[in-house]
PDB file of N, CA and C in Angstrom:
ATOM      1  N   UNK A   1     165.033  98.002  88.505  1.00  0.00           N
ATOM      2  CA  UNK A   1     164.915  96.638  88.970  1.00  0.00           C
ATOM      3  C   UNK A   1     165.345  95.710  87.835  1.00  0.00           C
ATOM      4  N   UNK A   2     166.042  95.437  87.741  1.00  0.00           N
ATOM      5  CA  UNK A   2     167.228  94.537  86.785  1.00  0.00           C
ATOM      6  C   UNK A   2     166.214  93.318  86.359  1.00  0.00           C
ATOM      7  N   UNK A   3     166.618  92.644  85.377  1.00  0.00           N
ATOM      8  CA  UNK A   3     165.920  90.840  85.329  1.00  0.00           C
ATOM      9  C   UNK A   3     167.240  90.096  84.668  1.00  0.00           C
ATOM     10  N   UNK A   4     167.634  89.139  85.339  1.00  0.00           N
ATOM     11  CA  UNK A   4     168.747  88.500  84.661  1.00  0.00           C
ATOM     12  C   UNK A   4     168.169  87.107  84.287  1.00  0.00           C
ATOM     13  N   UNK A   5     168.455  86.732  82.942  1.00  0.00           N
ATOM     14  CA  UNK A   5     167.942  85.527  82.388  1.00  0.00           C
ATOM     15  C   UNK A   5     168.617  84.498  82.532  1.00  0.00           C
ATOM     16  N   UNK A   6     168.898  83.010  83.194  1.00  0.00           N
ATOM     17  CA  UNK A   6     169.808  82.131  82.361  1.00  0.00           C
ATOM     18  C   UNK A   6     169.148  81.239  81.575  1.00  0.00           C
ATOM     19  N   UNK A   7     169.882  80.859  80.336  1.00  0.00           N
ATOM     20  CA  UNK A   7     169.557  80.195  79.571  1.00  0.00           C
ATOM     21  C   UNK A   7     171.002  78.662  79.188  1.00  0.00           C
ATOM     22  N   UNK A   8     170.321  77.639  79.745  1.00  0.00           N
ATOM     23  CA  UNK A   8     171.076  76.969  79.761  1.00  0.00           C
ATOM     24  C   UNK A   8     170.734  76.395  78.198  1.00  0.00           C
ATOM     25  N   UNK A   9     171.671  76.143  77.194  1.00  0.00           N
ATOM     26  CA  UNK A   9     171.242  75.652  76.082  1.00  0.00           C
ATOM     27  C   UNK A   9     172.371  74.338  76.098  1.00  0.00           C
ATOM     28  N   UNK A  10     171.855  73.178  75.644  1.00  0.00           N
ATOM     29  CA  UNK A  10     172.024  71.985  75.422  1.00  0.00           C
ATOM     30  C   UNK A  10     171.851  71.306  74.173  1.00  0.00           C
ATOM     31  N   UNK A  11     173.170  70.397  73.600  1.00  0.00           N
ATOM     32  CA  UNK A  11     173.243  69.819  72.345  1.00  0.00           C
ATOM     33  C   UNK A  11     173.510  68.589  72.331  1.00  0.00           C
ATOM     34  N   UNK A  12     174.043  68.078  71.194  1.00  0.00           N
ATOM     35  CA  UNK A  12     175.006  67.228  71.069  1.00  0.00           C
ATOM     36  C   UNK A  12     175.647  67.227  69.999  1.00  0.00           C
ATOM     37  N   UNK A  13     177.157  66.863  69.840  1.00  0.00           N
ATOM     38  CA  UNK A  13     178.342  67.111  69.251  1.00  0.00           C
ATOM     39  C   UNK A  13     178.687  68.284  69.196  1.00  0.00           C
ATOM     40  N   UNK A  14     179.092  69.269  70.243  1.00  0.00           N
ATOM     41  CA  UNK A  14     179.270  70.620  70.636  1.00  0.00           C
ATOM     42  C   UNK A  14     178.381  71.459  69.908  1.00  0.00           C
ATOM     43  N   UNK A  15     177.513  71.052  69.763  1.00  0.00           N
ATOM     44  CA  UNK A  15     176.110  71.942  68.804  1.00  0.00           C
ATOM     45  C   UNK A  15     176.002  73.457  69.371  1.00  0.00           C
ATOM     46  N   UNK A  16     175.894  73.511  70.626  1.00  0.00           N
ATOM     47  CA  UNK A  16     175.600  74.476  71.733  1.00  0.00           C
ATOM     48  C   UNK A  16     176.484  75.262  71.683  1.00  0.00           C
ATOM     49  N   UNK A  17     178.152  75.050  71.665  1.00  0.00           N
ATOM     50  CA  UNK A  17     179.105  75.801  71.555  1.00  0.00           C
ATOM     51  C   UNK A  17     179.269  76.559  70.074  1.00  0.00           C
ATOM     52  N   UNK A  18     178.611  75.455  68.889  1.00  0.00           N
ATOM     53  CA  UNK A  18     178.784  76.183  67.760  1.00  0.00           C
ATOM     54  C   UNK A  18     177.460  77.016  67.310  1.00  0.00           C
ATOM     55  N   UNK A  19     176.598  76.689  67.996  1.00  0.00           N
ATOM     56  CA  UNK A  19     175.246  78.007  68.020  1.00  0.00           C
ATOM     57  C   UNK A  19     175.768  79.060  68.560  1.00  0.00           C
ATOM     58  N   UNK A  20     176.616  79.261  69.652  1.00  0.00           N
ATOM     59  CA  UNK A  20     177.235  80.613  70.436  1.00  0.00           C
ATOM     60  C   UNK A  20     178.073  80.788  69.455  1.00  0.00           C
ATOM     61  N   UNK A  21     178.564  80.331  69.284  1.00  0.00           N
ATOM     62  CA  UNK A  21     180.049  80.670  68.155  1.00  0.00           C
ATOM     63  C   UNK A  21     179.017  81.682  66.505  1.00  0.00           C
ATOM     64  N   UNK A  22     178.474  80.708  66.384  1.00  0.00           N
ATOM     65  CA  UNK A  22     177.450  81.628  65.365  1.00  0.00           C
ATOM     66  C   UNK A  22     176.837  82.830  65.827  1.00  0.00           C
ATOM     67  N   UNK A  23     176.162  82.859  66.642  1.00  0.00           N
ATOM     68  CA  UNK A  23     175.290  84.499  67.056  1.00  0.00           C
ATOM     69  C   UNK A  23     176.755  85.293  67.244  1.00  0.00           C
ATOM     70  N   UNK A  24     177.409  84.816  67.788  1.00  0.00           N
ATOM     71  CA  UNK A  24     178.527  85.854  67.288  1.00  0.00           C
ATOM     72  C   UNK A  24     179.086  86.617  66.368  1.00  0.00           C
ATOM     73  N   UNK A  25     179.983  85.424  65.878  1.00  0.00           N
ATOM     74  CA  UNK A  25     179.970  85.195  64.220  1.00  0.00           C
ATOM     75  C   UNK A  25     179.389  85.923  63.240  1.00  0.00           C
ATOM     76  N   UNK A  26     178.264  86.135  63.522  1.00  0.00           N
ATOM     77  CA  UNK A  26     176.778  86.539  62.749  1.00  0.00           C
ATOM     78  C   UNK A  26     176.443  87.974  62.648  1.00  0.00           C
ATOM     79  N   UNK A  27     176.463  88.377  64.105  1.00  0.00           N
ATOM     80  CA  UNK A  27     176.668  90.096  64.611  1.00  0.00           C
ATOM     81  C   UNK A  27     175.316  90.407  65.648  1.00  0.00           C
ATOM     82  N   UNK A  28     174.647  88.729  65.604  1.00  0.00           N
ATOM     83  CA  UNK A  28     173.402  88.891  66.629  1.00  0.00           C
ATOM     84  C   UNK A  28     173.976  89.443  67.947  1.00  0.00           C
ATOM     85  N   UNK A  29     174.757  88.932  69.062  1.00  0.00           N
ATOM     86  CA  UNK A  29     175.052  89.109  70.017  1.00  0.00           C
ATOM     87  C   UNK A  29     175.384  91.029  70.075  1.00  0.00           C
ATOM     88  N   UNK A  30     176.664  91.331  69.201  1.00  0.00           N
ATOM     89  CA  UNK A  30     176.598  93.004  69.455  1.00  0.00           C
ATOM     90  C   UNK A  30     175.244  93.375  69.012  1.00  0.00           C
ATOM     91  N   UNK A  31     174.600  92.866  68.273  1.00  0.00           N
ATOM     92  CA  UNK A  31     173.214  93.743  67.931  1.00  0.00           C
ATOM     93  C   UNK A  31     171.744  93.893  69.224  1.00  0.00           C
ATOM     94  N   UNK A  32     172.079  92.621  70.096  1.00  0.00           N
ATOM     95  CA  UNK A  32     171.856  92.045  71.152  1.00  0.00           C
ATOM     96  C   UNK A  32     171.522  93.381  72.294  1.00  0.00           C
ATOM     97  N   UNK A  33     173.100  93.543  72.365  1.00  0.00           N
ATOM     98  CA  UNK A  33     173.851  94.203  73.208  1.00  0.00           C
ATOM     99  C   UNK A  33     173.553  95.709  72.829  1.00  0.00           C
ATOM    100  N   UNK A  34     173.066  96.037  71.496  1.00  0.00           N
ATOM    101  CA  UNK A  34     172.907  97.603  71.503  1.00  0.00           C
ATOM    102  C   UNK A  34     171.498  97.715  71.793  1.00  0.00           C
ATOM    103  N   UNK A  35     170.795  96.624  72.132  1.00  0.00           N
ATOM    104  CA  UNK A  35     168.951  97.317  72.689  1.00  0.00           C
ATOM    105  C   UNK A  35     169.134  97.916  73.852  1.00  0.00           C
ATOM    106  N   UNK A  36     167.698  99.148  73.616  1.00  0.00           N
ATOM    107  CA  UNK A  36     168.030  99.628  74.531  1.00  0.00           C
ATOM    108  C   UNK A  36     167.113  98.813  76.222  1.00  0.00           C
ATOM    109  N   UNK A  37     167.643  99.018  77.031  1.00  0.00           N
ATOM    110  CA  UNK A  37     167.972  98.029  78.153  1.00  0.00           C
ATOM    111  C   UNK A  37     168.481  96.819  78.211  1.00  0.00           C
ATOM    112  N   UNK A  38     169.382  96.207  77.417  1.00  0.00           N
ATOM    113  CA  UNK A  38     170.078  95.152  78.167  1.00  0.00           C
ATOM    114  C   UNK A  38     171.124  95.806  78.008  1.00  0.00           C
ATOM    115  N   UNK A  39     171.585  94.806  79.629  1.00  0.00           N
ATOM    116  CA  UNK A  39     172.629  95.278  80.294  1.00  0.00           C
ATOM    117  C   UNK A  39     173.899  94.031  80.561  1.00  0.00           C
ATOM    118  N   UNK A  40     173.462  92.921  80.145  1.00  0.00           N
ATOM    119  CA  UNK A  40     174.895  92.183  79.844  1.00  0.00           C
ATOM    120  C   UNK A  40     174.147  90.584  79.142  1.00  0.00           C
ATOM    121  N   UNK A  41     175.303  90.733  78.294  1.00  0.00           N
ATOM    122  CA  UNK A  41     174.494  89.263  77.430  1.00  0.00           C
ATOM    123  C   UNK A  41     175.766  88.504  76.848  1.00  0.00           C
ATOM    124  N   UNK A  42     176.186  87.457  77.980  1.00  0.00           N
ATOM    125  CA  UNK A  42     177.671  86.569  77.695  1.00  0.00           C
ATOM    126  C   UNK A  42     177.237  85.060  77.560  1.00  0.00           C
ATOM    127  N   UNK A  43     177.839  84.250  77.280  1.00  0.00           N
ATOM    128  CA  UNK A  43     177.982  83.061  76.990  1.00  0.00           C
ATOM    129  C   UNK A  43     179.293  82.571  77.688  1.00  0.00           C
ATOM    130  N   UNK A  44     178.737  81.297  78.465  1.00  0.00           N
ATOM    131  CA  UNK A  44     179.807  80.645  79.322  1.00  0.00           C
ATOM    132  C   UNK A  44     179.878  79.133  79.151  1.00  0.00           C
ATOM    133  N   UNK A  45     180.951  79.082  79.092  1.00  0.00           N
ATOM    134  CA  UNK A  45     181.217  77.345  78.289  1.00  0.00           C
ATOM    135  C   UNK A  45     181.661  76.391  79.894  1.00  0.00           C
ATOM    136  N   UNK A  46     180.648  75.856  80.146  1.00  0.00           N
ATOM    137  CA  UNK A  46     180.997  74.710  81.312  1.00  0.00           C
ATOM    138  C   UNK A  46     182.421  74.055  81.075  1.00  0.00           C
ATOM    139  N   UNK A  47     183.389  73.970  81.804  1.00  0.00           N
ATOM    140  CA  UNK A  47     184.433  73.012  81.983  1.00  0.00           C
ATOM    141  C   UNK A  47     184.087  71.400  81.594  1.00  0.00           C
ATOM    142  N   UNK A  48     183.045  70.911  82.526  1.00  0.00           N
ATOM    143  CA  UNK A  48     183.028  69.327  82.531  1.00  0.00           C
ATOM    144  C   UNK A  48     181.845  69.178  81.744  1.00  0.00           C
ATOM    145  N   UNK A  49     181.510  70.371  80.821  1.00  0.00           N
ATOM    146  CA  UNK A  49     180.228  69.574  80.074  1.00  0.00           C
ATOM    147  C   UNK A  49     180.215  70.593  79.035  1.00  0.00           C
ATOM    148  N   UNK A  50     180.815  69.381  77.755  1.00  0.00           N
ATOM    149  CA  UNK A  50     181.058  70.026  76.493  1.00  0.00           C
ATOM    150  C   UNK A  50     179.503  70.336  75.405  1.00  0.00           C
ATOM    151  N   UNK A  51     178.933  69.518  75.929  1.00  0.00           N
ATOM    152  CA  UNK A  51     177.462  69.858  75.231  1.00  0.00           C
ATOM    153  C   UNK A  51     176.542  71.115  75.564  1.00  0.00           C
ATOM    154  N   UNK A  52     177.064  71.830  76.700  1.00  0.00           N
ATOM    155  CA  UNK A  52     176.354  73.426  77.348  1.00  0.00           C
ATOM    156  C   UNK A  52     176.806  74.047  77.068  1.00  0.00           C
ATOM    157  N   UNK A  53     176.095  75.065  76.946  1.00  0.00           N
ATOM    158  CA  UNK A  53     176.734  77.006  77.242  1.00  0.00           C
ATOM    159  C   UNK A  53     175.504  77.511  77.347  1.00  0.00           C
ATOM    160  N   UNK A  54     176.153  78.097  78.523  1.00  0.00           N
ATOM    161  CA  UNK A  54     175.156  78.995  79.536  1.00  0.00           C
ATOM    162  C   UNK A  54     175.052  80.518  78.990  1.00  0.00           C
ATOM    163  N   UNK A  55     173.941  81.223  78.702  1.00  0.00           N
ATOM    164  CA  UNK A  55     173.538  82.300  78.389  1.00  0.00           C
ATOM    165  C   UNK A  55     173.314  83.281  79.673  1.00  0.00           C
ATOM    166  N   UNK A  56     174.058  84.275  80.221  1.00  0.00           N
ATOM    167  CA  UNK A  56     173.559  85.285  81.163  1.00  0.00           C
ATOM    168  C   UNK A  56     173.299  86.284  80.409  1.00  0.00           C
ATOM    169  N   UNK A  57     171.979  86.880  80.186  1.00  0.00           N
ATOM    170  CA  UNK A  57     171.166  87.795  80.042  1.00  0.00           C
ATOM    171  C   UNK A  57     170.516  88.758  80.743  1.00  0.00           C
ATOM    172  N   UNK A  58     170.798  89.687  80.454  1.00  0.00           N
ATOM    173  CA  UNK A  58     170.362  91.090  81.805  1.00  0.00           C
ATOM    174  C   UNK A  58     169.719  92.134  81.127  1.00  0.00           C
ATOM    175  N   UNK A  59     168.668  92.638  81.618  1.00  0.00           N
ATOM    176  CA  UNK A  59     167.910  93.460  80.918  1.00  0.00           C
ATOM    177  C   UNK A  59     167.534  94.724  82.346  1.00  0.00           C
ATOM    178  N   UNK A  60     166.866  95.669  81.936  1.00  0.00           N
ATOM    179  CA  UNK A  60     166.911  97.043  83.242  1.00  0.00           C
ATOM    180  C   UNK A  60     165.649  96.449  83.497  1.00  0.00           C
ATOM    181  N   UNK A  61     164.656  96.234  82.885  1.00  0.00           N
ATOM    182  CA  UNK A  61     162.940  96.291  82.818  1.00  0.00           C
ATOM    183  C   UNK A  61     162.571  94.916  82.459  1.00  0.00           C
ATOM    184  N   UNK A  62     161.095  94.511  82.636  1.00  0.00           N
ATOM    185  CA  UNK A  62     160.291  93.740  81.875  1.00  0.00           C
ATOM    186  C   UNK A  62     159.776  94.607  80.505  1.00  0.00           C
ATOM    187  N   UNK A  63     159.840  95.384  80.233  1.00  0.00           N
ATOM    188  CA  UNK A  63     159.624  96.540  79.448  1.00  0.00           C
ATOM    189  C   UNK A  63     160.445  96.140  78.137  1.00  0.00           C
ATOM    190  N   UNK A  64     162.019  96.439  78.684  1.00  0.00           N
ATOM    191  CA  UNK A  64     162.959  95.757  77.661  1.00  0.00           C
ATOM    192  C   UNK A  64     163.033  94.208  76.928  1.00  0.00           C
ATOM    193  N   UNK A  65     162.653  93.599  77.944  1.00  0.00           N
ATOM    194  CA  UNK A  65     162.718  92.232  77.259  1.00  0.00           C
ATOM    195  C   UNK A  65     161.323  92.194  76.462  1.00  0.00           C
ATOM    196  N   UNK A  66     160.566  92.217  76.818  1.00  0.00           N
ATOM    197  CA  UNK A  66     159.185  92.369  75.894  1.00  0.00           C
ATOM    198  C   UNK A  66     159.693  92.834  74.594  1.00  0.00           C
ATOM    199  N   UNK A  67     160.065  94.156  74.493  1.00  0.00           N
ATOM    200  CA  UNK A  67     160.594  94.501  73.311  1.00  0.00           C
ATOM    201  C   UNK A  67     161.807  93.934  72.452  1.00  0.00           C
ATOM    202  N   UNK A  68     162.668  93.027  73.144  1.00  0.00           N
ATOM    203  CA  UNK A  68     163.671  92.042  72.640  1.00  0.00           C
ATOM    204  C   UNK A  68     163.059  90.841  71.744  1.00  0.00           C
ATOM    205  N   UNK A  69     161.728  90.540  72.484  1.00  0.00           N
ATOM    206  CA  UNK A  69     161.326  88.998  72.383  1.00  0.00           C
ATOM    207  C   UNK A  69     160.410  89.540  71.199  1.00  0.00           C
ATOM    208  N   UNK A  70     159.982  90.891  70.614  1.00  0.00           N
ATOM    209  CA  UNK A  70     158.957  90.978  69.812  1.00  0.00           C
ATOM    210  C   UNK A  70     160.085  91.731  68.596  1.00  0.00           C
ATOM    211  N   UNK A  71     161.521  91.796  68.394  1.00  0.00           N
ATOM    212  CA  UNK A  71     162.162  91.949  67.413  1.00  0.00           C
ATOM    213  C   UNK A  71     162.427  91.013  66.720  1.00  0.00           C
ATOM    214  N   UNK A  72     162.709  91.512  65.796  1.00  0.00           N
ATOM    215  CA  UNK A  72     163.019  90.489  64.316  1.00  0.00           C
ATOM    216  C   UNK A  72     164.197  89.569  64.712  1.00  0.00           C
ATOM    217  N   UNK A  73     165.261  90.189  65.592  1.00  0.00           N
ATOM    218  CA  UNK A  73     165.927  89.358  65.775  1.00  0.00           C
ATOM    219  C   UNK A  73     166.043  87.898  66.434  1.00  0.00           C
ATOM    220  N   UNK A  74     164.442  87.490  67.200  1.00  0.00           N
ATOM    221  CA  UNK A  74     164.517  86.846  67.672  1.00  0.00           C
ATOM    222  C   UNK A  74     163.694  85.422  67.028  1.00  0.00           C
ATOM    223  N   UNK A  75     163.612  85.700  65.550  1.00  0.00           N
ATOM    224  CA  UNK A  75     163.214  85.142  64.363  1.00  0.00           C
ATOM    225  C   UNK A  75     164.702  84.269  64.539  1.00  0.00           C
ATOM    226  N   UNK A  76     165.684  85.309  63.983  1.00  0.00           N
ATOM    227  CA  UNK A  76     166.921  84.991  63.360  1.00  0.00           C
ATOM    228  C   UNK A  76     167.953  83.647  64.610  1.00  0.00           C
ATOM    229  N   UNK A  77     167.591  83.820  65.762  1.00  0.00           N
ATOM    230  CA  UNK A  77     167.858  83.118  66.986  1.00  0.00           C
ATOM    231  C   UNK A  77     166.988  82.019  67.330  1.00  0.00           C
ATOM    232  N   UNK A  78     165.794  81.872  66.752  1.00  0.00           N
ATOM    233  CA  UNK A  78     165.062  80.182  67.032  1.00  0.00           C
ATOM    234  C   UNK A  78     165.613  79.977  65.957  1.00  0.00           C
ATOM    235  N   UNK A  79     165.835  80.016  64.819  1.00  0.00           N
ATOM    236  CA  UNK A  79     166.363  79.846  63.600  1.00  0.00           C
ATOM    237  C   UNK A  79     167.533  78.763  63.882  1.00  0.00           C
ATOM    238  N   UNK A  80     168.522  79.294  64.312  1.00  0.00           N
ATOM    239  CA  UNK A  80     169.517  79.118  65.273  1.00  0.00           C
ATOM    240  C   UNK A  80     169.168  77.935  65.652  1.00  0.00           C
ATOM    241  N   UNK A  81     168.905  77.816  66.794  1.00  0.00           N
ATOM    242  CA  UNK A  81     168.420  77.261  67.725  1.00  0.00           C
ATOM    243  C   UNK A  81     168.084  75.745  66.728  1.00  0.00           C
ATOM    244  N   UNK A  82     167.262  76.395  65.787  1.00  0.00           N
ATOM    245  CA  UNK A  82     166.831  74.917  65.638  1.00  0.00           C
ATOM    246  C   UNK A  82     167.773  74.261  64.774  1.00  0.00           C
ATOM    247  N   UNK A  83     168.789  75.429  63.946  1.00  0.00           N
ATOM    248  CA  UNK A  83     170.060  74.331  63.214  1.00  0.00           C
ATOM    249  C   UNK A  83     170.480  73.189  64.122  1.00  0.00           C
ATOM    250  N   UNK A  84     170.697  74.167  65.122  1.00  0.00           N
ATOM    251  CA  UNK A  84     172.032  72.959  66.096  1.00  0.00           C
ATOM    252  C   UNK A  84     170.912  72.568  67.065  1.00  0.00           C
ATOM    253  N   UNK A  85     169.664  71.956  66.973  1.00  0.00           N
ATOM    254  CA  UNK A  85     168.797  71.262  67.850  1.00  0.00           C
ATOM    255  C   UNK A  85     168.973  71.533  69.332  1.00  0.00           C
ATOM    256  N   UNK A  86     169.017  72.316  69.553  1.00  0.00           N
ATOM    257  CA  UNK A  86     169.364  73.028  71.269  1.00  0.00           C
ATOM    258  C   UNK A  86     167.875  72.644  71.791  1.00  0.00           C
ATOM    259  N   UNK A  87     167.768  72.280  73.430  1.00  0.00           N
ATOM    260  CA  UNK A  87     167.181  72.225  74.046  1.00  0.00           C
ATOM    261  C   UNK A  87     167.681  73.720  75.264  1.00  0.00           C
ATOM    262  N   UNK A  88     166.700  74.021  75.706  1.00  0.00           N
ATOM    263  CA  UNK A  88     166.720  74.905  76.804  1.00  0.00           C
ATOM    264  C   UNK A  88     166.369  74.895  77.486  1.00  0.00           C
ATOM    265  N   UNK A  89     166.621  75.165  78.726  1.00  0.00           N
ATOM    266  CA  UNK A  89     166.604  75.376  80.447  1.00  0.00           C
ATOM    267  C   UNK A  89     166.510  77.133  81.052  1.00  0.00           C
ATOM    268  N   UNK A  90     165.349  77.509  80.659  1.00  0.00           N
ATOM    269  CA  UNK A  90     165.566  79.092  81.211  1.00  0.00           C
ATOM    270  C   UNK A  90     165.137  78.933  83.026  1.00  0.00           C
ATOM    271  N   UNK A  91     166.093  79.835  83.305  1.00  0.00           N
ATOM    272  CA  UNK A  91     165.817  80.584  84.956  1.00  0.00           C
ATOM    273  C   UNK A  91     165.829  82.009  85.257  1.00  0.00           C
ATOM    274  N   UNK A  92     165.039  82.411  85.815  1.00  0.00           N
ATOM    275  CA  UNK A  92     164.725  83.988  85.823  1.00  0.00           C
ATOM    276  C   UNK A  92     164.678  84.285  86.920  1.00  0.00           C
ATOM    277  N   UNK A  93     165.547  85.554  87.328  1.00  0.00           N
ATOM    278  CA  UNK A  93     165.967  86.151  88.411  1.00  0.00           C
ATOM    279  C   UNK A  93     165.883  88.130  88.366  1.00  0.00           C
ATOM    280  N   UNK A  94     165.021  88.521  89.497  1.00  0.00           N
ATOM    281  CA  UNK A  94     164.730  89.586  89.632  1.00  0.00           C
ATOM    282  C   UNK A  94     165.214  90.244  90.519  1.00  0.00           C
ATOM    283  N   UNK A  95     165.308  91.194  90.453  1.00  0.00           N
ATOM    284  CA  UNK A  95     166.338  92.330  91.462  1.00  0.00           C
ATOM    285  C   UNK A  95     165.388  92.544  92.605  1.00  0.00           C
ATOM    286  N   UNK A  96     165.047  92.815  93.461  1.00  0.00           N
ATOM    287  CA  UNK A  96     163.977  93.162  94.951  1.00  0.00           C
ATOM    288  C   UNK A  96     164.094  94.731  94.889  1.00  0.00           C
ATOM    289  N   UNK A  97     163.930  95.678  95.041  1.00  0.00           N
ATOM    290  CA  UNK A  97     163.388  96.767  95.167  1.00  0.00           C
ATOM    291  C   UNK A  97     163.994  96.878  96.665  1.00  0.00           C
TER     292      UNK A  97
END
């Protein structure tokens, strides 16, 4: 039963685009990507709105994300977060059985 996260993150002066550009950059995102259960973790840059980028996050379990949210890495990502003053918008979506 899948859980897909969005995370809408919000800036100003492309803050948002250069926080994604960093977890990249950085090696958070592949390091992201090698836990075990997630299953897709992209960043999508809105057309008409240069201050967003949208986070799709997919994990197999609640199991997995628990264990995402209690790694070190997620020190290194509010960190983040708070350079480029991001606000966030999470929405959470579950698979039905």
């Amino acid at each position: 039963m899948a859980i897909t996260v969005n995370i809408l993150y919000t800036g100003e002066s492309g803050n948002a685009k250069k926080f994604a550009e960093e977890m990249v950059a950085s090696g958070i995102v592949a390091r992201v990507r090698q836990e075990v259960g997630n299953e897709r973790y992209e960043y999508f840059f809105p057309m008409e709105d240069v201050d967003s980028v949208l986070l799709i996050d997919q994990w197999t379990n609640q199991e997995a994300i628990d264990f995402h949210h209690k790694s070190p890495m997620m020190q290194e990502i509010a960190q983040l977060r708070d350079k480029y003053q991001l606000h966030m918008q999470v929405t959470r979506f579950q698979e039905l059985d």
